[in-house]
Protein backbone atom coordinates (compact mmCIF):
# COMPACT_ATOMS: atom_id res chain seq x y z
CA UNK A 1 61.42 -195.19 64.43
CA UNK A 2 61.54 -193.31 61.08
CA UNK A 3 62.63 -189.99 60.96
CA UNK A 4 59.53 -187.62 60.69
CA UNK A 5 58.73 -184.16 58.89
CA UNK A 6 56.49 -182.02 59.68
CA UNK A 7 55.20 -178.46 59.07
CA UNK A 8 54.89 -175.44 62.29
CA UNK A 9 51.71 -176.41 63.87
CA UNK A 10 50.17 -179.73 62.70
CA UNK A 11 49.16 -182.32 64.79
CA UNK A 12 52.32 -184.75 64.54
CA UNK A 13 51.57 -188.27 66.17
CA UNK A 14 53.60 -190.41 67.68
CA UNK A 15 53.83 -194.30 68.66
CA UNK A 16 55.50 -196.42 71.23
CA UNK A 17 55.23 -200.39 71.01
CA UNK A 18 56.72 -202.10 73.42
CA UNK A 19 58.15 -205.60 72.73
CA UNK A 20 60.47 -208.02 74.81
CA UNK A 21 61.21 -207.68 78.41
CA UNK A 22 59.59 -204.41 78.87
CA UNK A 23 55.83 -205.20 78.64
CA UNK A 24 52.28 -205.59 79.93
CA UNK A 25 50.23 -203.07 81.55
CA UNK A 26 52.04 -201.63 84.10
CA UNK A 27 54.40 -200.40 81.41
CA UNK A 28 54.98 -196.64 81.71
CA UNK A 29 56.03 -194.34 78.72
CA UNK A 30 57.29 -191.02 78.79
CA UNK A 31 57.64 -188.61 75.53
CA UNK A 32 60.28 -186.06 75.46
CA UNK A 33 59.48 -183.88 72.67
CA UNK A 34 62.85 -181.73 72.35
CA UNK A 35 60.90 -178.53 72.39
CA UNK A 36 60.13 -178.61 76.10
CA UNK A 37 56.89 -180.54 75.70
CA UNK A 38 56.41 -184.01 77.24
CA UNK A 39 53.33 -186.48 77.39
CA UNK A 40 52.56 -190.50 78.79
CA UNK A 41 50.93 -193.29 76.86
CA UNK A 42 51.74 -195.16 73.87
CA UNK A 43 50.24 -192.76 71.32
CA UNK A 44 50.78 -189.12 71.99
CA UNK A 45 50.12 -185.71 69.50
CA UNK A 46 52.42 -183.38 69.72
CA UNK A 47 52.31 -179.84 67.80
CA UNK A 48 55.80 -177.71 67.20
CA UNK A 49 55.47 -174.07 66.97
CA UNK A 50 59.01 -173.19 65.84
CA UNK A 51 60.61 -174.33 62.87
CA UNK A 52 64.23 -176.74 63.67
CA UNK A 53 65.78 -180.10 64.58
CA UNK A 54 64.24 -182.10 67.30
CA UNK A 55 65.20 -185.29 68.74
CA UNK A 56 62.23 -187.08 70.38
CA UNK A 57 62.60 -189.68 73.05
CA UNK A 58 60.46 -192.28 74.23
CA UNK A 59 61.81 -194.45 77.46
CA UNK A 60 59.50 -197.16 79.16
CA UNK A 61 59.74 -198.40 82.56
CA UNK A 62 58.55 -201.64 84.11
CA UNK A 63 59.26 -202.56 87.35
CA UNK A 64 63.14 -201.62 86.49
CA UNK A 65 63.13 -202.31 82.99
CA UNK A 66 64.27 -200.04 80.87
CA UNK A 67 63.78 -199.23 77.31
CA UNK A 68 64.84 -196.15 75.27
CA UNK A 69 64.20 -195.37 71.37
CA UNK A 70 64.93 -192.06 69.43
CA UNK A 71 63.56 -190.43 66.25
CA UNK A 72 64.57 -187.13 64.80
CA UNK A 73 61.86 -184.64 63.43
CA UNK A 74 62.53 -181.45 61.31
CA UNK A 75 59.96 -179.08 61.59
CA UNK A 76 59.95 -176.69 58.53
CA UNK A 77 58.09 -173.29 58.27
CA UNK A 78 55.95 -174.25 55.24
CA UNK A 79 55.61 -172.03 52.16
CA UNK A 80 52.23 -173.00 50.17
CA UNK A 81 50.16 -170.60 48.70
CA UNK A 82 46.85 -170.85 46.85
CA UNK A 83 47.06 -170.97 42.88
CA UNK A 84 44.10 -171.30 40.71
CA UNK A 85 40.75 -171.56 41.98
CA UNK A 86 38.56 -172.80 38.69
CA UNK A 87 35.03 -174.11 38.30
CA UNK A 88 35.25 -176.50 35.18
CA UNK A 89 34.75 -179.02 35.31
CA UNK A 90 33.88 -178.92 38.88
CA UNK A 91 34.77 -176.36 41.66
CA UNK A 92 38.93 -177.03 42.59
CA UNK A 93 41.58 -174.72 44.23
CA UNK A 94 45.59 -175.71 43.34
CA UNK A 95 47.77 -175.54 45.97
CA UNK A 96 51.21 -174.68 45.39
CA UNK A 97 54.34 -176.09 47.34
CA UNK A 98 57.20 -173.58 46.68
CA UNK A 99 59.23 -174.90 49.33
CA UNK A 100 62.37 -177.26 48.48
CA UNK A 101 60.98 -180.18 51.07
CA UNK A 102 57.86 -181.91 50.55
CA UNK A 103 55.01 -180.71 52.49
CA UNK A 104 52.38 -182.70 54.38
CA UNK A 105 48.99 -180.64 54.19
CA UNK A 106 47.54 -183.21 56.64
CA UNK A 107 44.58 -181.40 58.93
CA UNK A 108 45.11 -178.56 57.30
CA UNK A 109 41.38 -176.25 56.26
CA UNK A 110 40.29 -174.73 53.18
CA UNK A 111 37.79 -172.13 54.38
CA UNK A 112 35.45 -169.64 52.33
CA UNK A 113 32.13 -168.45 53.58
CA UNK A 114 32.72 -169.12 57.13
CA UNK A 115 32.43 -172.84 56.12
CA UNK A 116 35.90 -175.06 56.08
CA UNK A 117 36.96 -178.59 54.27
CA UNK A 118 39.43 -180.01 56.45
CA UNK A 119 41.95 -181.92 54.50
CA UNK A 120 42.59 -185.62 55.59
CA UNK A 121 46.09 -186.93 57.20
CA UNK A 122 48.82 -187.31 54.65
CA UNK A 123 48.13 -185.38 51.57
CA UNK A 124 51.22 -184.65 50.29
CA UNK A 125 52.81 -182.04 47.77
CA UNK A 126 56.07 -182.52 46.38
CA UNK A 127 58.85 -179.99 47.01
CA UNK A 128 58.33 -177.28 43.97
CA UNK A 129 55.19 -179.07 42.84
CA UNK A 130 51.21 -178.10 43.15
CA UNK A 131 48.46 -180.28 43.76
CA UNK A 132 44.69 -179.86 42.45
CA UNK A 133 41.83 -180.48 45.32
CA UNK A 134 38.29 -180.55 44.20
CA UNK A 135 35.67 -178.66 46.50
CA UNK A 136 32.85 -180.70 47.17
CA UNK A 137 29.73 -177.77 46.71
CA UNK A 138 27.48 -179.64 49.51
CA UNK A 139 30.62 -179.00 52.16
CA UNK A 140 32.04 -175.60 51.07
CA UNK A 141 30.81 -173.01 48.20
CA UNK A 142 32.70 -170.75 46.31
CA UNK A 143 29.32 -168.63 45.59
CA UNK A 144 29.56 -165.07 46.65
CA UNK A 145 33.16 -165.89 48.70
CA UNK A 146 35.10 -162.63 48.84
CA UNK A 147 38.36 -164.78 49.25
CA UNK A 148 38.97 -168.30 49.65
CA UNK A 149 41.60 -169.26 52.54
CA UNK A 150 43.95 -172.23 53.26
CA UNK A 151 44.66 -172.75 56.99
CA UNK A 152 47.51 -173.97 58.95
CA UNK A 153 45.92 -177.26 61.18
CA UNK A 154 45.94 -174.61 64.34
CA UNK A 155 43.31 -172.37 62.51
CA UNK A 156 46.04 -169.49 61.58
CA UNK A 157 45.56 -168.24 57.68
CA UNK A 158 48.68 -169.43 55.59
CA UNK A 159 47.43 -168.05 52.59
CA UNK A 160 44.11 -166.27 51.03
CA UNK A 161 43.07 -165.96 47.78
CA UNK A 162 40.57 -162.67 46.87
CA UNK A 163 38.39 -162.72 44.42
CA UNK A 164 38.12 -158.91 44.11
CA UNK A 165 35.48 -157.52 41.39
CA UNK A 166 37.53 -155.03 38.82
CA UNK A 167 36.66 -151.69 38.67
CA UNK A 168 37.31 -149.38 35.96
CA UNK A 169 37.75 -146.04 35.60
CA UNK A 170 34.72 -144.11 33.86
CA UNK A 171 36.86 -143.50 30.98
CA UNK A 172 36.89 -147.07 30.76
CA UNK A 173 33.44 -147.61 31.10
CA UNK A 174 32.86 -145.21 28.29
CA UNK A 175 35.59 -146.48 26.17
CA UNK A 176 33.70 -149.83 27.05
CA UNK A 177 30.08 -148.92 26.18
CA UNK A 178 31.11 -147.23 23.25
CA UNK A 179 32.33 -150.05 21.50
CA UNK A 180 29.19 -152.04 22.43
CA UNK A 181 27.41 -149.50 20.98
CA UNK A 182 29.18 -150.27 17.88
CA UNK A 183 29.23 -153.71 17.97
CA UNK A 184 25.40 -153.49 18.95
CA UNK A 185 24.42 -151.28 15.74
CA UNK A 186 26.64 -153.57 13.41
CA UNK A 187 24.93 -156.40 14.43
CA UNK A 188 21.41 -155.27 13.82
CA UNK A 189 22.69 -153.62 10.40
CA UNK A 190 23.73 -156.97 9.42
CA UNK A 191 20.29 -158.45 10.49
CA UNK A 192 18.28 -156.20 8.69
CA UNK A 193 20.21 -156.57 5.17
CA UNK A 194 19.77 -160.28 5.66
């Protein structure tokens, strides 16, 4: 099969189809992950933990027939981070790819008020590039969320994004209400000489 790339803990699927000699029900497969991990059946999900170079076999057996294939899978430690989160002109969050390899955001979450969008197999962002998702309001709000957080596909935070409320200083505030003051009385000055 194709080689395969995938980031430290998504879901990463796998297919065997078994053609020629080596067929028919009582056809056994066995996955060798590299990492350790192994499954049977034609489809198995696999998830790597640790970043590296894997090489993944699939052999099926039938009453002595034997068939082997091979794919390689890098597994990169993914570095996307949350850019803008905007409202016009409807709710979106950017998510940036500053990685060198492309990055498959495939099951990963956006969560914010306890509520998450999981995002669907394959959504790609180009190495160095950002993408812009919009946030469907009836699925997950932005209203009154103290942060907004994207999730790796096994539920652990790879980035948040606060949306802290300034504060300012009192001298601030004063500096601030004085010059509404100002702009208050010029304002009414100018409505009264009209």
């Amino acid at each position: 099969g194709r080689n395969r790339l995938v980031a430290v803990g998504a879901p990463l699927s796998f297919r065997a189809k078994v053609a020629g000699g080596v067929k028919g029900a009582g056809t056994r497969i066995n996955w060798s992950f590299g990492d350790g991990g192994a499954a049977f059946g034609p489809e198995p999900t696999h998830i790597y933990y640790f970043p590296g170079s894997y090489i993944v076999l699939a052999s099926a057996d039938q009453e002595g027939e034997q068939a082997i294939a091979r794919v390689a899978v890098e597994v990169i430690q993914p570095q996307a981070e949350i850019g803008e989160v905007g409202f016009s002109p409807r709710p979106y969050v950017q998510i940036v790819n500053n990685s060198s390899r492309e990055l498959n955001l495939g099951y990963w979450q956006i969560r914010a008020n306890g509520k998450s969008l999981a995002l669907p197999p394959d959504t790609l962002i180009a190495a160095q590039k950002k993408i812009y998702l919009p946030l469907d309001p009836s699925k997950i709000s932005l209203a009154g969320a103290p942060s907004l957080e994207l999730l790796y596909p096994n539920n652990q935070i790879a980035a948040t994004k606060s949306f802290a409320v300034a504060k300012f200083s009192p001298e601030v505030w004063r500096d601030l209400q004085s010059k509404l003051d100002k702009l208050s009385a010029l304002i009414t000055a100018r409505l009264n000489s009209q």
